[in-house]
N, C-alpha and C. Protein backbone atom coordinates (compact mmCIF):
# COMPACT_ATOMS: atom_id res chain seq x y z
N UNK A 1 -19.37 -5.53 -22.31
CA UNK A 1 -19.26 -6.06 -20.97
C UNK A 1 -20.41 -7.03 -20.72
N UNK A 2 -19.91 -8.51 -20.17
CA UNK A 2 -21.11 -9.14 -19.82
C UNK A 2 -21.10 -9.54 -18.14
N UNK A 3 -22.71 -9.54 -17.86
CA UNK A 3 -22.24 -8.92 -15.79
C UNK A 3 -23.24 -10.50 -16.12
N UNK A 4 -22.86 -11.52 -15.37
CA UNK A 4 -23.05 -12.72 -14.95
C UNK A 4 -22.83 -13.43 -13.34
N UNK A 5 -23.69 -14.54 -13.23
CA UNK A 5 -23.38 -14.82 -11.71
C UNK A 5 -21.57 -15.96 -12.17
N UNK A 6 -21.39 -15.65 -10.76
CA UNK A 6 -20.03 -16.37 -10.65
C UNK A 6 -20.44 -17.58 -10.80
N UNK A 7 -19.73 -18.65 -11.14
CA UNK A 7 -19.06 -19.89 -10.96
C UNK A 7 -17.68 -20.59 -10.47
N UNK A 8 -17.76 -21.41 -10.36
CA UNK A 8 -16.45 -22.09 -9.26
C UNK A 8 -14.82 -21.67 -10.84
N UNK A 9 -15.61 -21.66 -11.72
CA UNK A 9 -14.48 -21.57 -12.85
C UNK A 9 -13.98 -20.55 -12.64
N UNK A 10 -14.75 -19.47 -12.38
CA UNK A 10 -13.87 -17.89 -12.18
C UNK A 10 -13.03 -17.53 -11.26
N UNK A 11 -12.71 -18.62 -10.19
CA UNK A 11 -12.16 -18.33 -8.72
C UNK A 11 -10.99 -17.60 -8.90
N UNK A 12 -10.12 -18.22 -10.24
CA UNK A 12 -8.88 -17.46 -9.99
C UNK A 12 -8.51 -16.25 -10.60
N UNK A 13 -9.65 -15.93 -11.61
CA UNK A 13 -9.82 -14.36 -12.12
C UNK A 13 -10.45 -14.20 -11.26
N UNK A 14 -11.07 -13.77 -10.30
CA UNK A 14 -11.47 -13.15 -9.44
C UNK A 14 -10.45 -12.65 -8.25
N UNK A 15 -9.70 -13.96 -7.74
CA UNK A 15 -8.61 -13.51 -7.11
C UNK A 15 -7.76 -12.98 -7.50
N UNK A 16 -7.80 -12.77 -8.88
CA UNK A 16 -6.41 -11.76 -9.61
C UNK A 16 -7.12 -10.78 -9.23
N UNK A 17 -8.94 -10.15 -9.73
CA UNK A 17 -9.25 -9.15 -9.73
C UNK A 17 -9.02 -8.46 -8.21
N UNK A 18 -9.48 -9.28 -7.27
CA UNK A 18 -9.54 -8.89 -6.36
C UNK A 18 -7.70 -8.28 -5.43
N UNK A 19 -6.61 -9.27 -6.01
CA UNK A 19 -5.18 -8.55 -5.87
C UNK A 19 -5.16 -7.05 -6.47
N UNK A 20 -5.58 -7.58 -7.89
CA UNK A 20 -5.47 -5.87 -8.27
C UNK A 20 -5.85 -4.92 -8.05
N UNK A 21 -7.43 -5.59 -7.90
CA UNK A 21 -7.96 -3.91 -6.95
C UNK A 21 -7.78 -3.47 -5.83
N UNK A 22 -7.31 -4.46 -5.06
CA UNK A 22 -6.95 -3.79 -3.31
C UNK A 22 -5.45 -3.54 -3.35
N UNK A 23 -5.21 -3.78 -4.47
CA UNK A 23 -3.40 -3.23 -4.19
C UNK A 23 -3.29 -1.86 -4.60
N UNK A 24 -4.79 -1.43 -5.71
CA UNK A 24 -4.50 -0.23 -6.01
C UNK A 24 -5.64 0.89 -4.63
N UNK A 25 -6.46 0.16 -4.31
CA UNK A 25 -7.19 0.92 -3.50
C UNK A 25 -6.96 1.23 -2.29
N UNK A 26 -6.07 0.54 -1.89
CA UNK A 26 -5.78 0.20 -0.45
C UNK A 26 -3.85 1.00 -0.28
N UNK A 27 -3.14 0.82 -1.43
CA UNK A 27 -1.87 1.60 -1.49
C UNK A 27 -1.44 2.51 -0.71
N UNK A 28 -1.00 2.55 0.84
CA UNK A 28 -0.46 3.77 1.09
C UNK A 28 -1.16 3.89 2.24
N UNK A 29 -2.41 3.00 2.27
CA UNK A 29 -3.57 3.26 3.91
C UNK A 29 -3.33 2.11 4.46
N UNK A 30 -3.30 0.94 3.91
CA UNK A 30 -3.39 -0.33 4.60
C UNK A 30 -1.68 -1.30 4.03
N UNK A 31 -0.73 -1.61 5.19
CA UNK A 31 0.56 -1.99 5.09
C UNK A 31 0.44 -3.66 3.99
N UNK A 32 1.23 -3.68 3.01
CA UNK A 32 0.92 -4.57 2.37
C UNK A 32 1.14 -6.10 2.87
N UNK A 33 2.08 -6.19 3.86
CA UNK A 33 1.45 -7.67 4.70
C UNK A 33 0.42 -7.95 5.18
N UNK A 34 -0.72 -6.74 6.17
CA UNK A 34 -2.37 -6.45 5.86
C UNK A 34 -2.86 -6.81 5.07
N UNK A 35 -2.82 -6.38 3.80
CA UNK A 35 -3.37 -6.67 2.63
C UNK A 35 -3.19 -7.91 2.08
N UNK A 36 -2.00 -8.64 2.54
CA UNK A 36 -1.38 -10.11 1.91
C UNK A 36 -2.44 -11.11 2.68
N UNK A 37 -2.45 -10.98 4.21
CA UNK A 37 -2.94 -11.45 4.99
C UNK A 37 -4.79 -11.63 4.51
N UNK A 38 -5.17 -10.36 4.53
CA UNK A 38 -6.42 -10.39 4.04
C UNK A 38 -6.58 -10.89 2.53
N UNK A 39 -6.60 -11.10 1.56
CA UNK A 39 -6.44 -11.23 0.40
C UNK A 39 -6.31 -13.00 0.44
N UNK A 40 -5.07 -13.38 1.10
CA UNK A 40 -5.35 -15.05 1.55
C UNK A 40 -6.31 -15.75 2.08
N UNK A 41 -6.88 -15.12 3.13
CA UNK A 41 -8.05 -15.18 3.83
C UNK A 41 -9.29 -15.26 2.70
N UNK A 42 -9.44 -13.82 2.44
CA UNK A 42 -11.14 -13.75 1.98
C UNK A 42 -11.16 -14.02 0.99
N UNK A 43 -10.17 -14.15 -0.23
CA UNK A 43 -10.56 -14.63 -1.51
C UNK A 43 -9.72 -15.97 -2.16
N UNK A 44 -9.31 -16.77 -0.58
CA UNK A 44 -8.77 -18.18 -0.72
C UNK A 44 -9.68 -18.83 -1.85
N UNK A 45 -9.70 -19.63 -2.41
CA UNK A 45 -10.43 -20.99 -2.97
C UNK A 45 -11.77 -21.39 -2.27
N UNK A 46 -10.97 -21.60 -1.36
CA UNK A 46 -12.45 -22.50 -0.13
C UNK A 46 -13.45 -21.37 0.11
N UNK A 47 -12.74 -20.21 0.64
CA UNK A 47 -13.31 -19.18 1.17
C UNK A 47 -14.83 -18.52 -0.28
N UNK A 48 -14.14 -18.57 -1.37
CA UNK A 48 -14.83 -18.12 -2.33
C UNK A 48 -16.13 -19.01 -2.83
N UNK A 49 -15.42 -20.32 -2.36
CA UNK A 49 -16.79 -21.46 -2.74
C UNK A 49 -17.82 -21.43 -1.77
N UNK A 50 -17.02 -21.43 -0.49
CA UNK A 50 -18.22 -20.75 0.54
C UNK A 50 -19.09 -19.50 0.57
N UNK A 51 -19.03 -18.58 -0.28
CA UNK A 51 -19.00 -17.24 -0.72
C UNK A 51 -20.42 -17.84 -1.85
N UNK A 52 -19.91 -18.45 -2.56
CA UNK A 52 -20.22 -18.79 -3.94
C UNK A 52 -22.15 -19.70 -3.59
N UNK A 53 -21.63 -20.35 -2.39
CA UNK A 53 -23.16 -21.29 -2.26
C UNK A 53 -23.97 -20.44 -1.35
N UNK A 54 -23.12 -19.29 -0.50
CA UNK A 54 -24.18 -18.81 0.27
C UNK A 54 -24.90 -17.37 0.24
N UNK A 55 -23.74 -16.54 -0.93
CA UNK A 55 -24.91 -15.56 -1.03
C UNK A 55 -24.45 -15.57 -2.63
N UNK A 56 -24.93 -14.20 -3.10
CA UNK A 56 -25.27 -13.88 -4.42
C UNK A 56 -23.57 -13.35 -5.08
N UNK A 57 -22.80 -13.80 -6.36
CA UNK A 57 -22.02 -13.34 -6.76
C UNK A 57 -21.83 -13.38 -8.23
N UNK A 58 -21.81 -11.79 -8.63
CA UNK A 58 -21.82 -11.92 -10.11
C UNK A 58 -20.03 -11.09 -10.28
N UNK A 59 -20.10 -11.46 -11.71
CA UNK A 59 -18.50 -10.87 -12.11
C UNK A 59 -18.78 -10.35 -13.43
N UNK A 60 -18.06 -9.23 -14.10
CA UNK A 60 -18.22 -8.59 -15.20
C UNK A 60 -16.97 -9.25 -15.77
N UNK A 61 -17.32 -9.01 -16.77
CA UNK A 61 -16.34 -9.80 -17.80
C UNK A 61 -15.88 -9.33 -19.23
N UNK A 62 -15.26 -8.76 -19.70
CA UNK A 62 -14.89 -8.28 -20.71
C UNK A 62 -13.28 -8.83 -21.61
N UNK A 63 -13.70 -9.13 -22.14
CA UNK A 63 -12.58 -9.81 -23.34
C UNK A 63 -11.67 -11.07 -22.55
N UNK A 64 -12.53 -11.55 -21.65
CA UNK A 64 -11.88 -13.08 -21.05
C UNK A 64 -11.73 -12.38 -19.82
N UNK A 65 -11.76 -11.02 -19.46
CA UNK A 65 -11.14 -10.92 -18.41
C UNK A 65 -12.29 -10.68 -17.26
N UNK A 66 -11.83 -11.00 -15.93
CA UNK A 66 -12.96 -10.66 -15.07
C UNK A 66 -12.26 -9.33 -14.47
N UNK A 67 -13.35 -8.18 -15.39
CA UNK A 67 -13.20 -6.69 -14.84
C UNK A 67 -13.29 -6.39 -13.51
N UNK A 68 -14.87 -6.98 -12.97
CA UNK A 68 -15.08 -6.56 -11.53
C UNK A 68 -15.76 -7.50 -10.69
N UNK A 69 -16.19 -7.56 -9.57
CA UNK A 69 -17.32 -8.68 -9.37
C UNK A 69 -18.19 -8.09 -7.82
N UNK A 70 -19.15 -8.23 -7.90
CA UNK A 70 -19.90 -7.96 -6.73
C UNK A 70 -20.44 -8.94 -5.35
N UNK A 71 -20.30 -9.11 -4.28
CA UNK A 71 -20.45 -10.19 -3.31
C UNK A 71 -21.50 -9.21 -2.60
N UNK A 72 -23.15 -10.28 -2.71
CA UNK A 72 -24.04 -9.73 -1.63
C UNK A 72 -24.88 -10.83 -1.03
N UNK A 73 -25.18 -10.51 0.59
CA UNK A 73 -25.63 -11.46 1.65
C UNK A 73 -27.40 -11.53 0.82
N UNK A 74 -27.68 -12.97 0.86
CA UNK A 74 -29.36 -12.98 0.89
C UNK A 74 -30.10 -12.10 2.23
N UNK A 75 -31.31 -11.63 2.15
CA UNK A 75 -31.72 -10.18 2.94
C UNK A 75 -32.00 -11.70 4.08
N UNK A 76 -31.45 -11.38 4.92
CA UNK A 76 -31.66 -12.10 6.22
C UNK A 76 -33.27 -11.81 7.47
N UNK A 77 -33.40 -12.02 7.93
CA UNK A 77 -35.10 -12.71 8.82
C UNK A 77 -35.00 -10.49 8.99
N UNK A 78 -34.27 -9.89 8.98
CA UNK A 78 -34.41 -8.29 9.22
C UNK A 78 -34.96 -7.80 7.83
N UNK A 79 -34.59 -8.03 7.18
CA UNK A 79 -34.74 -7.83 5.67
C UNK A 79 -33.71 -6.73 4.94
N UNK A 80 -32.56 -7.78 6.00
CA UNK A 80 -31.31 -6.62 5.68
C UNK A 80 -29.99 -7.34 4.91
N UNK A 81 -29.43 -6.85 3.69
CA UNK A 81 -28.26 -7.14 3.19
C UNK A 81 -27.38 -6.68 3.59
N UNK A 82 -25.95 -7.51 3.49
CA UNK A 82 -24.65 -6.98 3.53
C UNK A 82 -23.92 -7.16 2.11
N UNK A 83 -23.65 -5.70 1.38
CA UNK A 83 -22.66 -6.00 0.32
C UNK A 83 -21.06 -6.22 0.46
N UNK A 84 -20.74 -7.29 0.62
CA UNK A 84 -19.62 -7.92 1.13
C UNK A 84 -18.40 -7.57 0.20
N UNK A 85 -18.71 -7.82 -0.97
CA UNK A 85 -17.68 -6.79 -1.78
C UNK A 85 -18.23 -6.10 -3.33
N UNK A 86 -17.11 -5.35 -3.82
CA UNK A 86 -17.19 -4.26 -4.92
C UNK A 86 -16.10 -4.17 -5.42
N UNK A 87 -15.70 -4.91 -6.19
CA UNK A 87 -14.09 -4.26 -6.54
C UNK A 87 -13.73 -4.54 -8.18
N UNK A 88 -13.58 -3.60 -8.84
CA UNK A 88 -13.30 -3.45 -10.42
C UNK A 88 -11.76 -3.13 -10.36
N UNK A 89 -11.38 -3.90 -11.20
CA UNK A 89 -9.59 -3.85 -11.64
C UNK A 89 -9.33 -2.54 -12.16
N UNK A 90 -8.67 -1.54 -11.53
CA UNK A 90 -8.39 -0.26 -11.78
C UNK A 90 -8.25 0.19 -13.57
N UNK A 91 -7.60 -0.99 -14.08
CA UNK A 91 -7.62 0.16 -15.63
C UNK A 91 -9.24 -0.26 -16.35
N UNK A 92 -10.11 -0.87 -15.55
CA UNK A 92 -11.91 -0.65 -15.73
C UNK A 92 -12.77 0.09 -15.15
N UNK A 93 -11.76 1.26 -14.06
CA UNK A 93 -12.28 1.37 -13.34
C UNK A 93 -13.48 2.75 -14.29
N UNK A 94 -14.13 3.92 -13.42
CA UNK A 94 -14.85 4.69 -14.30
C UNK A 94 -15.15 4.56 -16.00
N UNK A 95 -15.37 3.26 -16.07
CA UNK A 95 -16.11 3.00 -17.57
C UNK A 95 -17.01 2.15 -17.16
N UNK A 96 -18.22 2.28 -16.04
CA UNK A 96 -19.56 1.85 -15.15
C UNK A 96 -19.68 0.09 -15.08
N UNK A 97 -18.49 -0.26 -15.02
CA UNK A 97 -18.31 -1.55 -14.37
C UNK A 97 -18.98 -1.94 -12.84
N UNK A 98 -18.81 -0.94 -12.24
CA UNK A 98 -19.20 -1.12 -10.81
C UNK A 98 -20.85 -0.88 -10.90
N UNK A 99 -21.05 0.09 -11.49
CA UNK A 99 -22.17 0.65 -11.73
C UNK A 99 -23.19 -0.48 -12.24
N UNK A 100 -23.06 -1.03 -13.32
CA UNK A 100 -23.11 -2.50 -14.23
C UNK A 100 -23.25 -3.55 -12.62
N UNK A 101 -22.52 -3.37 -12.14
CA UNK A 101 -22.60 -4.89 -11.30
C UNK A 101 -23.49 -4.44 -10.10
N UNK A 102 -23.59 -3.31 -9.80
CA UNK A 102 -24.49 -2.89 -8.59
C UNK A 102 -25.97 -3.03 -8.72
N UNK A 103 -25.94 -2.94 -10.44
CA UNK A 103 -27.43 -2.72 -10.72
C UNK A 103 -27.83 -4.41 -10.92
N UNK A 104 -26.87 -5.43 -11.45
CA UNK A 104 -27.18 -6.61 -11.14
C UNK A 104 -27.87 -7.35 -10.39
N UNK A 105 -26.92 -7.19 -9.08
CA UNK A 105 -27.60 -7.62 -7.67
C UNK A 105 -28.87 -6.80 -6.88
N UNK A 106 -29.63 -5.90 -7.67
CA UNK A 106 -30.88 -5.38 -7.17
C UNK A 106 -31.75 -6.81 -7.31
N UNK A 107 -32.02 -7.27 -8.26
CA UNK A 107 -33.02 -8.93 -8.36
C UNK A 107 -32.76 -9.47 -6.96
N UNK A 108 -31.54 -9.56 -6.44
CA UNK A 108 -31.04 -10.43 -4.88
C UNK A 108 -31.69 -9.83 -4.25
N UNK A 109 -31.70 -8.48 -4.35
CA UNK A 109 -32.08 -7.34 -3.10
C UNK A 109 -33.77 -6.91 -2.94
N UNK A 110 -34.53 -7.62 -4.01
CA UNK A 110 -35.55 -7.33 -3.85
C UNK A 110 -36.20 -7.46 -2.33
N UNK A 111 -35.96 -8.42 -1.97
CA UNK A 111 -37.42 -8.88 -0.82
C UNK A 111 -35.73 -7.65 0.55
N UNK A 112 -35.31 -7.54 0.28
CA UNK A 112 -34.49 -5.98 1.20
C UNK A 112 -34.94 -5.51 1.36
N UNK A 113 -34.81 -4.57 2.92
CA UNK A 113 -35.64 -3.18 3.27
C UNK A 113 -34.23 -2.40 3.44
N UNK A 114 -32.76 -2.65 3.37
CA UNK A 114 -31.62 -2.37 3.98
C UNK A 114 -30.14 -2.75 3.25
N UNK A 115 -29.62 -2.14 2.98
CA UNK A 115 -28.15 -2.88 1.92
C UNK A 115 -27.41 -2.23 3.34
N UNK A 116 -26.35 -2.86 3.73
CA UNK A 116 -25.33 -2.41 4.77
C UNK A 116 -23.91 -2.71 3.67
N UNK A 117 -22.79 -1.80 4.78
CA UNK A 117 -21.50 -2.06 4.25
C UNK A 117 -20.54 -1.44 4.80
N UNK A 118 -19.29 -2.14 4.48
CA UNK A 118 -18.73 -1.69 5.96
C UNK A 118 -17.32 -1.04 4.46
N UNK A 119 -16.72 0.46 4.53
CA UNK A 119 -15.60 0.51 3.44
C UNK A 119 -14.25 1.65 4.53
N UNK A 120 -13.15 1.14 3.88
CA UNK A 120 -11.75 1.72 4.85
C UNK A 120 -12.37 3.67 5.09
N UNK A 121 -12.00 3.46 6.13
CA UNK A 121 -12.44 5.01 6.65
C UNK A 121 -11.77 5.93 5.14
N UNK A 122 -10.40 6.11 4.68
CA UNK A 122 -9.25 6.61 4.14
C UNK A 122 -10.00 5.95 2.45
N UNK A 123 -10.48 5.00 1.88
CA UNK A 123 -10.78 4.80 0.50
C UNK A 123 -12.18 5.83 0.08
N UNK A 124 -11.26 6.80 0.09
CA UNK A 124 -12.26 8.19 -0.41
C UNK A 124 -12.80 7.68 -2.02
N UNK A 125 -12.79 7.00 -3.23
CA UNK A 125 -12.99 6.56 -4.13
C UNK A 125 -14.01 6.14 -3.70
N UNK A 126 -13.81 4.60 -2.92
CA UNK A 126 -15.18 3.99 -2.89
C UNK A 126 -16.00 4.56 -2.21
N UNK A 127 -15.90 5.59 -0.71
CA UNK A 127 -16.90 5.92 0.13
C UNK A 127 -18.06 6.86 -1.18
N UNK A 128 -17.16 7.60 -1.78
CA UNK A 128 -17.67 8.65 -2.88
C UNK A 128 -18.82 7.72 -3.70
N UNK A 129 -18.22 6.62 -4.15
CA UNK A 129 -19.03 5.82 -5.23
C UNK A 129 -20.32 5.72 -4.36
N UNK A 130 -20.44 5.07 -3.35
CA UNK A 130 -20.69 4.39 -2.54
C UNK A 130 -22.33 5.85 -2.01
N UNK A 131 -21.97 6.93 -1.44
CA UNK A 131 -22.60 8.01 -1.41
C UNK A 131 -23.26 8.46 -3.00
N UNK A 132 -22.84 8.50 -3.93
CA UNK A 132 -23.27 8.60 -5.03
C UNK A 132 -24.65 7.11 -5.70
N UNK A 133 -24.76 6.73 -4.61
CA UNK A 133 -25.50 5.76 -4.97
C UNK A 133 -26.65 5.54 -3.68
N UNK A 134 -26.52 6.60 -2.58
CA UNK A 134 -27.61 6.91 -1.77
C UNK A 134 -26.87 6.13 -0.75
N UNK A 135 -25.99 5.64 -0.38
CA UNK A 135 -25.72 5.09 0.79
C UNK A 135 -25.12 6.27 1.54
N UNK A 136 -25.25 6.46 3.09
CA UNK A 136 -25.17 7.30 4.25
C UNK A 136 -24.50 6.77 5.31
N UNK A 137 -23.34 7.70 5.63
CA UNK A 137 -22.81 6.97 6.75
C UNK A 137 -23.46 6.49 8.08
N UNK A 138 -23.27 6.08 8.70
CA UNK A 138 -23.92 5.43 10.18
C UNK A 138 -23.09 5.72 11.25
N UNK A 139 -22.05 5.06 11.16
CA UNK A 139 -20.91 5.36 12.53
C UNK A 139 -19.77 4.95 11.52
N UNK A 140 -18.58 5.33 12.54
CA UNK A 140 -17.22 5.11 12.46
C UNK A 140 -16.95 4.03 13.57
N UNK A 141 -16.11 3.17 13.13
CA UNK A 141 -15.40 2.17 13.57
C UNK A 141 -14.36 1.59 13.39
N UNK A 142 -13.67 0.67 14.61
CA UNK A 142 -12.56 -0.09 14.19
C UNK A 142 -12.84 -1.52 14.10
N UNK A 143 -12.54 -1.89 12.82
CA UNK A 143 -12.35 -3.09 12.03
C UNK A 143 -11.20 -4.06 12.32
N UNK A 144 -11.07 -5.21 12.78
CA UNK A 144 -10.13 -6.46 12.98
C UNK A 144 -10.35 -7.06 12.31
N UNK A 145 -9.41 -7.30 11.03
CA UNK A 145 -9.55 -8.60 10.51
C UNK A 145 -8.26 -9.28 10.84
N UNK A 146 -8.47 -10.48 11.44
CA UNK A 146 -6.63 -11.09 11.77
C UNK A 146 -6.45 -10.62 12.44
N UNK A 147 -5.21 -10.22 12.67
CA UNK A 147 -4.45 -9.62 13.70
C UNK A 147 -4.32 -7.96 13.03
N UNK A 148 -5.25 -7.33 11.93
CA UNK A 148 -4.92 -5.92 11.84
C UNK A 148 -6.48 -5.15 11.99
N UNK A 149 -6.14 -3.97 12.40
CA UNK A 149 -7.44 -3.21 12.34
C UNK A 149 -6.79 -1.84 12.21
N UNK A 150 -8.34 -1.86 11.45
CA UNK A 150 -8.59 -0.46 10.44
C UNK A 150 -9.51 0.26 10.90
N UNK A 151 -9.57 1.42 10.40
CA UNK A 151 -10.83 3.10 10.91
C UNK A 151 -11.65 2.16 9.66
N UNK A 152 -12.83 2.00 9.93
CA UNK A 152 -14.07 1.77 8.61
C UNK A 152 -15.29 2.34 8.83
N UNK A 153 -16.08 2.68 7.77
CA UNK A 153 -17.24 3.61 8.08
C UNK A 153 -18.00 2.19 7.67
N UNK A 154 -19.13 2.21 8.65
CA UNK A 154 -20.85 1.59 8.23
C UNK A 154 -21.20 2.65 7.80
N UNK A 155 -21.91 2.20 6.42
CA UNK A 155 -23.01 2.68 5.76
C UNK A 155 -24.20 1.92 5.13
N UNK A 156 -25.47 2.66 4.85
CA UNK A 156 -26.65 2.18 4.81
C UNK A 156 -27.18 2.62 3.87
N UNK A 157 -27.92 2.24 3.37
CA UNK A 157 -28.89 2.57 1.53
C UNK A 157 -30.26 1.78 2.29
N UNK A 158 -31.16 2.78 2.36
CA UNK A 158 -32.35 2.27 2.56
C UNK A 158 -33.17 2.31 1.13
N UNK A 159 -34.17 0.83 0.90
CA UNK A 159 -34.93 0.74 0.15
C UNK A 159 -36.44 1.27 0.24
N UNK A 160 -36.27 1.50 1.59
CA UNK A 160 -38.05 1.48 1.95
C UNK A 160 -38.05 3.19 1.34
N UNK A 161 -39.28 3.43 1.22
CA UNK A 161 -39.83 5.00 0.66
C UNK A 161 -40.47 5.90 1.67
């Protein structure tokens, strides 16, 4: 596996990755015109190049393919990140792809006192990963993206000691 920053070349393995993994993560909680809707939106072309110049994005890569890829905010004037996304193509999934790309974006996260993130109330997988890696819930909320909204938990991973 090689975990690298993105480039504009990967846009459309990424948007495969990113179909595949929310079709398998999301299956059954979130209605798949939701998912169509969102999916057009956040991992459009434009959307990804905008993605691409303004914060940090690496993608794992294994045999041509882009396994997983990670999206995180530069630590803003708080000295707080947002990990914007996480998503490994299900038949990579538990062989530490995610794991691999989380540990990547620590170099981004240095000058951080705070990683935030917002994951579907119902994606018991990722909240699990997600807790297994010191992040703590905060509150429960409802999420609008478009015209749909979802139950989503904030959670927080503090760096400070």
């Amino acid at each position: 596996m090689n975990i690298r920053k993105m480039t504009e070349s990967d846009i459309p393995k990424v948007q495969e990755t990113a179909e595949s993994s929310w079709r398998e993560a999301y299956e059954g909680l979130i209605e798949k015109d939701a998912q169509d809707r969102f999916l057009e939106y956040a991992y459009s072309s434009q959307m990804l190049k905008m993605r691409l110049k303004r914060s940090a994005f690496f993608v794992a890569e294994e045999d041509d393919v882009v396994s997983g890829f990670i999206n995180v905010t530069y630590p803003n004037g708080d000295r707080e990140s947002v990990l914007a996304a996480l998503y490994v193509r299900p038949e990579y999934q538990r062989m530490g792809t995610g794991e691999a790309l989380f540990k990547a974006c620590f170099d981004v996260l240095e000058e951080a006192d705070v990683l935030t993130l917002n994951v579907e109330a119902e994606n018991e997988k990722g909240t699990a990963f997600y807790k297994k890696h010191g992040f703590v819930e905060v509150e429960r909320m409802e999420e609008t993206i478009g015209e749909d909204t979802f139950q989503s938990i904030l959670m927080k991973k503090s760096f400070l000691s």
